[in-house]
N, C-alpha and C. Protein backbone atom coordinates (compact mmCIF):
# COMPACT_ATOMS: atom_id res chain seq x y z
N UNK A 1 0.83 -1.18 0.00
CA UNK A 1 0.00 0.00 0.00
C UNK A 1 0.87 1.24 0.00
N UNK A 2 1.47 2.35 1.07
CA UNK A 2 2.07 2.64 1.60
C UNK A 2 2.96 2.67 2.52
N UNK A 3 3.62 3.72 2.95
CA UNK A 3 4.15 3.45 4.65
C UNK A 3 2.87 3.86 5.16
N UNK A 4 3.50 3.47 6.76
CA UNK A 4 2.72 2.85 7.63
C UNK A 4 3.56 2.44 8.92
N UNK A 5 2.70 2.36 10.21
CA UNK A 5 3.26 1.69 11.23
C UNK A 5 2.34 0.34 11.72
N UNK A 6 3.42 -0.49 12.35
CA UNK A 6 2.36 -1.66 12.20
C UNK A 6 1.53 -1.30 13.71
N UNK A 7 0.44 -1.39 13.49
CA UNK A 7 -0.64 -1.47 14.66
C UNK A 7 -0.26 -2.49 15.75
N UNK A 8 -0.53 -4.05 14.95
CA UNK A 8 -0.96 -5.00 15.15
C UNK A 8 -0.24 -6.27 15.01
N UNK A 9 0.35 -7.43 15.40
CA UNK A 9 1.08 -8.54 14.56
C UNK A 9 0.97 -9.39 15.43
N UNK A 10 -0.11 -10.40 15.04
CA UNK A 10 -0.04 -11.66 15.78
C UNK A 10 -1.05 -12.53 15.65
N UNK A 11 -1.57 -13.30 16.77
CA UNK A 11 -2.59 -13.95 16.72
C UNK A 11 -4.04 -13.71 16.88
N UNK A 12 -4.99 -13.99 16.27
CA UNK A 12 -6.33 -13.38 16.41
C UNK A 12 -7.37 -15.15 16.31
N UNK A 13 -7.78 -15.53 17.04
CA UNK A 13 -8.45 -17.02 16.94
C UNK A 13 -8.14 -17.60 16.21
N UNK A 14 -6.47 -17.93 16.61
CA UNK A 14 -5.93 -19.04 15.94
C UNK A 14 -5.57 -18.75 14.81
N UNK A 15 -5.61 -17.39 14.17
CA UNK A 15 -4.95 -16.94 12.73
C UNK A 15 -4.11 -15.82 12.90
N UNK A 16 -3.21 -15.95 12.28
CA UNK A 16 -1.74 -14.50 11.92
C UNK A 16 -2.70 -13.39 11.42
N UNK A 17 -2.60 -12.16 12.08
CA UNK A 17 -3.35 -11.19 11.66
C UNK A 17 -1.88 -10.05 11.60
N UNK A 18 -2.14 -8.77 11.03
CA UNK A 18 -1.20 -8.39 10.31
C UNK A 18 -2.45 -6.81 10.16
N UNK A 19 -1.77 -6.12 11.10
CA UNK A 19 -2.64 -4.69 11.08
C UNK A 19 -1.81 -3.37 10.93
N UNK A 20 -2.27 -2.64 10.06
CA UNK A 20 -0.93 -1.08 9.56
C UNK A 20 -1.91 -0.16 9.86
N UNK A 21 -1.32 0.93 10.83
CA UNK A 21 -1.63 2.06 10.18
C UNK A 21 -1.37 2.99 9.50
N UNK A 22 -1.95 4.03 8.31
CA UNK A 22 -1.64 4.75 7.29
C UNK A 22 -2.09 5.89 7.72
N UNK A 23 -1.13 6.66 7.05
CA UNK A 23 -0.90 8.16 7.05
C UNK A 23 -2.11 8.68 7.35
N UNK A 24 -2.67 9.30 7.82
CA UNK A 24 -4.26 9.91 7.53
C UNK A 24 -5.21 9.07 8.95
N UNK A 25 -4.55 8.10 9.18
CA UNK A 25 -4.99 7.68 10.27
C UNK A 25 -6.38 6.20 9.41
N UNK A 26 -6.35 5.87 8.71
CA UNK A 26 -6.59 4.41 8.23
C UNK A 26 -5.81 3.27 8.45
N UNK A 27 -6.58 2.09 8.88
CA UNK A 27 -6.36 1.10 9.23
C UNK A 27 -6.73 0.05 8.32
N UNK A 28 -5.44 -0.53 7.99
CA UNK A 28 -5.42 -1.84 6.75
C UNK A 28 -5.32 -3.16 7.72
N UNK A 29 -6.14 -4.41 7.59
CA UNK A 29 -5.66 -5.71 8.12
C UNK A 29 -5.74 -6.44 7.05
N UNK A 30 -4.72 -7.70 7.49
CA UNK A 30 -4.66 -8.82 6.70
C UNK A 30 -4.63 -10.07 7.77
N UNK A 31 -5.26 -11.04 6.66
CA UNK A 31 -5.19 -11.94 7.54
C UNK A 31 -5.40 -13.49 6.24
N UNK A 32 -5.42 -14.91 6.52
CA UNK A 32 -4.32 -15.09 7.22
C UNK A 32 -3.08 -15.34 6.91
N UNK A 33 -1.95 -14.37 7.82
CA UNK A 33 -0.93 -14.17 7.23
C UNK A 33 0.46 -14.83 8.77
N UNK A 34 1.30 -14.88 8.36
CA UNK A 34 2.39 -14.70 9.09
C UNK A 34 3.38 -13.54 9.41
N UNK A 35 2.56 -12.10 10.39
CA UNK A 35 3.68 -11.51 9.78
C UNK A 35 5.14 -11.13 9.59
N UNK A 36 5.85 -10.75 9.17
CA UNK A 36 7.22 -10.49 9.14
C UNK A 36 7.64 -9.27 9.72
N UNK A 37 6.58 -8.64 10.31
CA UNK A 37 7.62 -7.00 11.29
C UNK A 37 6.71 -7.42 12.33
N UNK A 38 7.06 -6.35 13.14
CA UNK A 38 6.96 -6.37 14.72
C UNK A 38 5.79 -4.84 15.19
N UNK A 39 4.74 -5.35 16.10
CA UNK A 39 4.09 -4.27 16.61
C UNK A 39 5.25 -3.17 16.60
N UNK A 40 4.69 -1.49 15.96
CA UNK A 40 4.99 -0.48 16.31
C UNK A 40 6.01 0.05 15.16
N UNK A 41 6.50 -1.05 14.62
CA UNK A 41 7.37 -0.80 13.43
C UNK A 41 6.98 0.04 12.02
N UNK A 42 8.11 1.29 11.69
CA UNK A 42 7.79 1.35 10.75
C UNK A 42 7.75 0.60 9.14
N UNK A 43 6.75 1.04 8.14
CA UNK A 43 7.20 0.54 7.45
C UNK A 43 7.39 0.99 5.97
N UNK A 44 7.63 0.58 5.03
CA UNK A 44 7.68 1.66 3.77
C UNK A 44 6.81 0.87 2.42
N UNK A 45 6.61 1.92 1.70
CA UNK A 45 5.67 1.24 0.33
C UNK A 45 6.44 0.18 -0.47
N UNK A 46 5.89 -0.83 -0.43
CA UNK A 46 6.81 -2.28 -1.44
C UNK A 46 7.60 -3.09 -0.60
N UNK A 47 7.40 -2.89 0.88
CA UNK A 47 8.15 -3.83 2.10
C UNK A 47 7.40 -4.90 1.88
N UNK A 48 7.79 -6.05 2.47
CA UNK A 48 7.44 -7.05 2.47
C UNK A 48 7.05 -7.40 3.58
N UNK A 49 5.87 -7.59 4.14
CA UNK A 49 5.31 -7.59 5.83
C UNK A 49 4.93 -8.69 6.49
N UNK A 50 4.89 -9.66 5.50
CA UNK A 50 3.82 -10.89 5.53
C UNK A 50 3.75 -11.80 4.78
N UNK A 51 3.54 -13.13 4.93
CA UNK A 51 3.62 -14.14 4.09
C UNK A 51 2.21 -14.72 4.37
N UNK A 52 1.19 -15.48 3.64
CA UNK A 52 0.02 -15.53 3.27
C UNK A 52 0.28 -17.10 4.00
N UNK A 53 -0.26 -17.26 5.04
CA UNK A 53 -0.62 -18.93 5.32
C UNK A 53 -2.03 -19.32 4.89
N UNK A 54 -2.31 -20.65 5.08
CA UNK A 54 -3.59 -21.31 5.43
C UNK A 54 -4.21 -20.66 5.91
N UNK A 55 -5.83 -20.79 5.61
CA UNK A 55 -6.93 -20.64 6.41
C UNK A 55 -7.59 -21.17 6.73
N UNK A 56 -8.51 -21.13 7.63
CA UNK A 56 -9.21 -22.35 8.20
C UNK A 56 -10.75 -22.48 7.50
N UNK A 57 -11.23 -21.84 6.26
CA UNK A 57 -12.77 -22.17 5.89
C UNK A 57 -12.23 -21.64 4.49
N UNK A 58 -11.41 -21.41 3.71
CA UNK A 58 -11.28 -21.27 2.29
C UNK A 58 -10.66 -22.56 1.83
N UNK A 59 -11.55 -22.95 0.62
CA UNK A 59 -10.61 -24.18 0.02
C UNK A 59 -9.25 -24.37 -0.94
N UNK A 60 -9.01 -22.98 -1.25
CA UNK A 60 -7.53 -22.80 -1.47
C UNK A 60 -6.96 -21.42 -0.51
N UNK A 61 -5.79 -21.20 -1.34
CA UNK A 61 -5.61 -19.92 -0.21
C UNK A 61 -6.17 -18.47 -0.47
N UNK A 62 -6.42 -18.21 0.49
CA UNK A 62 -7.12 -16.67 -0.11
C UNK A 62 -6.99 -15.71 1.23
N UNK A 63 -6.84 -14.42 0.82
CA UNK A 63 -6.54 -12.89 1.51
C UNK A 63 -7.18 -12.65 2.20
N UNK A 64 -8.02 -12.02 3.71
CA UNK A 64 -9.01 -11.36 4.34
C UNK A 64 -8.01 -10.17 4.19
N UNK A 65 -8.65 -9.22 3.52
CA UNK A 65 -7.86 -8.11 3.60
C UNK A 65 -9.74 -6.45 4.07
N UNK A 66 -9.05 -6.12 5.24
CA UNK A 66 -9.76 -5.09 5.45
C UNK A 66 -9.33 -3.59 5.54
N UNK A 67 -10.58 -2.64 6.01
CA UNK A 67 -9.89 -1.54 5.68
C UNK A 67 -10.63 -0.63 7.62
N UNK A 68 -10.43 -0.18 8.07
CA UNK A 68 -10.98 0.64 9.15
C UNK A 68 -10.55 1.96 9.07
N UNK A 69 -11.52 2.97 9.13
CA UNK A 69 -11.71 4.84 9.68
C UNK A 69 -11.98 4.45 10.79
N UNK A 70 -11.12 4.99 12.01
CA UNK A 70 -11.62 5.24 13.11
C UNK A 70 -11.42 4.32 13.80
N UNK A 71 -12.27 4.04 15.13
CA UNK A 71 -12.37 3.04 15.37
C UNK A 71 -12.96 1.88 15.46
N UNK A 72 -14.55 2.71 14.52
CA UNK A 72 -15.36 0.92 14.02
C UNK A 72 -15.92 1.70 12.45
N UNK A 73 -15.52 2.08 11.79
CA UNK A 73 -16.21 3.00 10.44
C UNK A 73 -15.50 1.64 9.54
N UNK A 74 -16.23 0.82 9.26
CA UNK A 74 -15.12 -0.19 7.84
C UNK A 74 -15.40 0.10 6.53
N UNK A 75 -14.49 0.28 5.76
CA UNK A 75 -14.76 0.80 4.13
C UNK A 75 -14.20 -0.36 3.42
N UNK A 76 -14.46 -0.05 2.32
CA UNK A 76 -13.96 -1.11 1.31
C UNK A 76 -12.61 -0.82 0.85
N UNK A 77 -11.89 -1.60 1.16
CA UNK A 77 -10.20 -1.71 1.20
C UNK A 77 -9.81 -1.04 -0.42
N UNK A 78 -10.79 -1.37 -1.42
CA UNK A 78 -10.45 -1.52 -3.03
C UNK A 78 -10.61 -0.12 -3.56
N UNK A 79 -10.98 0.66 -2.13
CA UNK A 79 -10.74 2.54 -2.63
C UNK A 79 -9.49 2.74 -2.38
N UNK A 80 -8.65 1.81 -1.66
CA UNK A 80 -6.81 2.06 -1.65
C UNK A 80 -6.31 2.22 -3.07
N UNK A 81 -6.96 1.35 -3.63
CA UNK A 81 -6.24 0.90 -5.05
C UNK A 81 -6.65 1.92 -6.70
N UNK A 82 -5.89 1.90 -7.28
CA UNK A 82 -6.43 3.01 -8.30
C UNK A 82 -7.48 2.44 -9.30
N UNK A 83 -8.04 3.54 -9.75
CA UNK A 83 -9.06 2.97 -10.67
C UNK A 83 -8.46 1.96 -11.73
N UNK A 84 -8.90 1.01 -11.76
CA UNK A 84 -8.75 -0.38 -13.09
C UNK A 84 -9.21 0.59 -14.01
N UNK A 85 -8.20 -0.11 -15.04
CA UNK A 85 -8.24 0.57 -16.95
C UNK A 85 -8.95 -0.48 -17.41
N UNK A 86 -9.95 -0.36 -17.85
CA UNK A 86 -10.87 -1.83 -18.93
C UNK A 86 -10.00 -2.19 -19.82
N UNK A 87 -9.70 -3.29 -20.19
CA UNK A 87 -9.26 -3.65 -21.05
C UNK A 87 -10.03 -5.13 -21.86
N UNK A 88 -10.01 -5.19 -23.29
CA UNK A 88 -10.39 -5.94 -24.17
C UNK A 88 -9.65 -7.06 -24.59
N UNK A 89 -9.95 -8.41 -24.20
CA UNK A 89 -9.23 -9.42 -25.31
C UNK A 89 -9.54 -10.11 -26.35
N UNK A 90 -8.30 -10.16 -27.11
CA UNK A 90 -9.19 -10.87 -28.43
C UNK A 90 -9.91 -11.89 -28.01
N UNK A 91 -10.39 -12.25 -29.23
CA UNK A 91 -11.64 -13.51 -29.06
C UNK A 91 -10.68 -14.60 -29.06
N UNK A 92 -10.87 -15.69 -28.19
CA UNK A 92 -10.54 -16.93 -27.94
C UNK A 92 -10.10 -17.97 -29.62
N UNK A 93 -8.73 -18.31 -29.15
CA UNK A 93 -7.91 -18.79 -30.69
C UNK A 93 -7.16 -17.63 -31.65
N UNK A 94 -7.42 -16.54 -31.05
CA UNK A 94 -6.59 -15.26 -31.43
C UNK A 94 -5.45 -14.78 -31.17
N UNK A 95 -4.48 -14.36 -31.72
CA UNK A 95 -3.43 -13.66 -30.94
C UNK A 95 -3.54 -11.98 -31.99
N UNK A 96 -3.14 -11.26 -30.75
CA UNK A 96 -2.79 -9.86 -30.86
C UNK A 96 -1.24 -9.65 -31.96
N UNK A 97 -1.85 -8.83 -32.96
CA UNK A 97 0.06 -8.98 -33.97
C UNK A 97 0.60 -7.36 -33.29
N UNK A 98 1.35 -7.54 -33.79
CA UNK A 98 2.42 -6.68 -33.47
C UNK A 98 1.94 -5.66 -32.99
N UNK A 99 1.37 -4.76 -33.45
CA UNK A 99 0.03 -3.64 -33.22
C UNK A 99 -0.90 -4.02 -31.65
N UNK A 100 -0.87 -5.17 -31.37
CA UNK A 100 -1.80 -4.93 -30.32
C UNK A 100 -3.35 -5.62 -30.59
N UNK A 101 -3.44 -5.18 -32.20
CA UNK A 101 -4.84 -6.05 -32.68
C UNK A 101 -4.69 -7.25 -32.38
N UNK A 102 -6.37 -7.73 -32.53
CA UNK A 102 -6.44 -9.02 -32.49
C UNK A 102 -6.59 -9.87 -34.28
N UNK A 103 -6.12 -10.55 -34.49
CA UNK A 103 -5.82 -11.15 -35.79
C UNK A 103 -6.09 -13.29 -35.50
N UNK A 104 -5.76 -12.78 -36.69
CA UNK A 104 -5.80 -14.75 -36.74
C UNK A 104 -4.22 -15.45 -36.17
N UNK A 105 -4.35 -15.84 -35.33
CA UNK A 105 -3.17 -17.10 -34.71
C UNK A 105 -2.48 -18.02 -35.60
């Protein structure tokens, strides 16, 4: 995301939880993770904080990633992230030539 200080790092019912806070005073969690820094630590944009373990009710692995204002306001984490560019692919058995078009394979 950004820097950040870590809130949070440890166990939460039996899962690695992994909590930052951001500039502005927002609160990012992850979970379940293992994390790799230490309550109170700073940290910087593109650190590496965490490694993604098991969970206990997903059937492969997958992210709980949240977002908190305040101290109970929860937003949707995916306003961190910048707006997605649409993008188009060719039709299936196609490849793109040189240009970018889609053409015959």
């Amino acid at each position: 995301m950004g820097p950040g200080r870590v809130h949070y790092a440890g166990q939460v019912a039996g899962r690695g939880v992994l909590s930052l806070t951001l500039p502005g005073g927002l609160r990012t969690t992850y979970e379940p993770v293992r994390p790799l820094v230490a309550e109170g630590e700073v940290v910087t944009a593109g650190q590496v904080v965490a490694v993604l373990t098991e969970g206990s009710h997903c059937p492969g692995p997958c992210l709980h990633w949240g977002l908190l204002a305040g101290e109970d306001a929860y937003r949707n984490p995916l306003a961190l992230l910048p707006a997605a560019t649409p993008r188009l692919l060719p039709p299936a058995g196609t490849a793109p030539d040189r240009a970018g078009r889609a053409g015959a394979g």
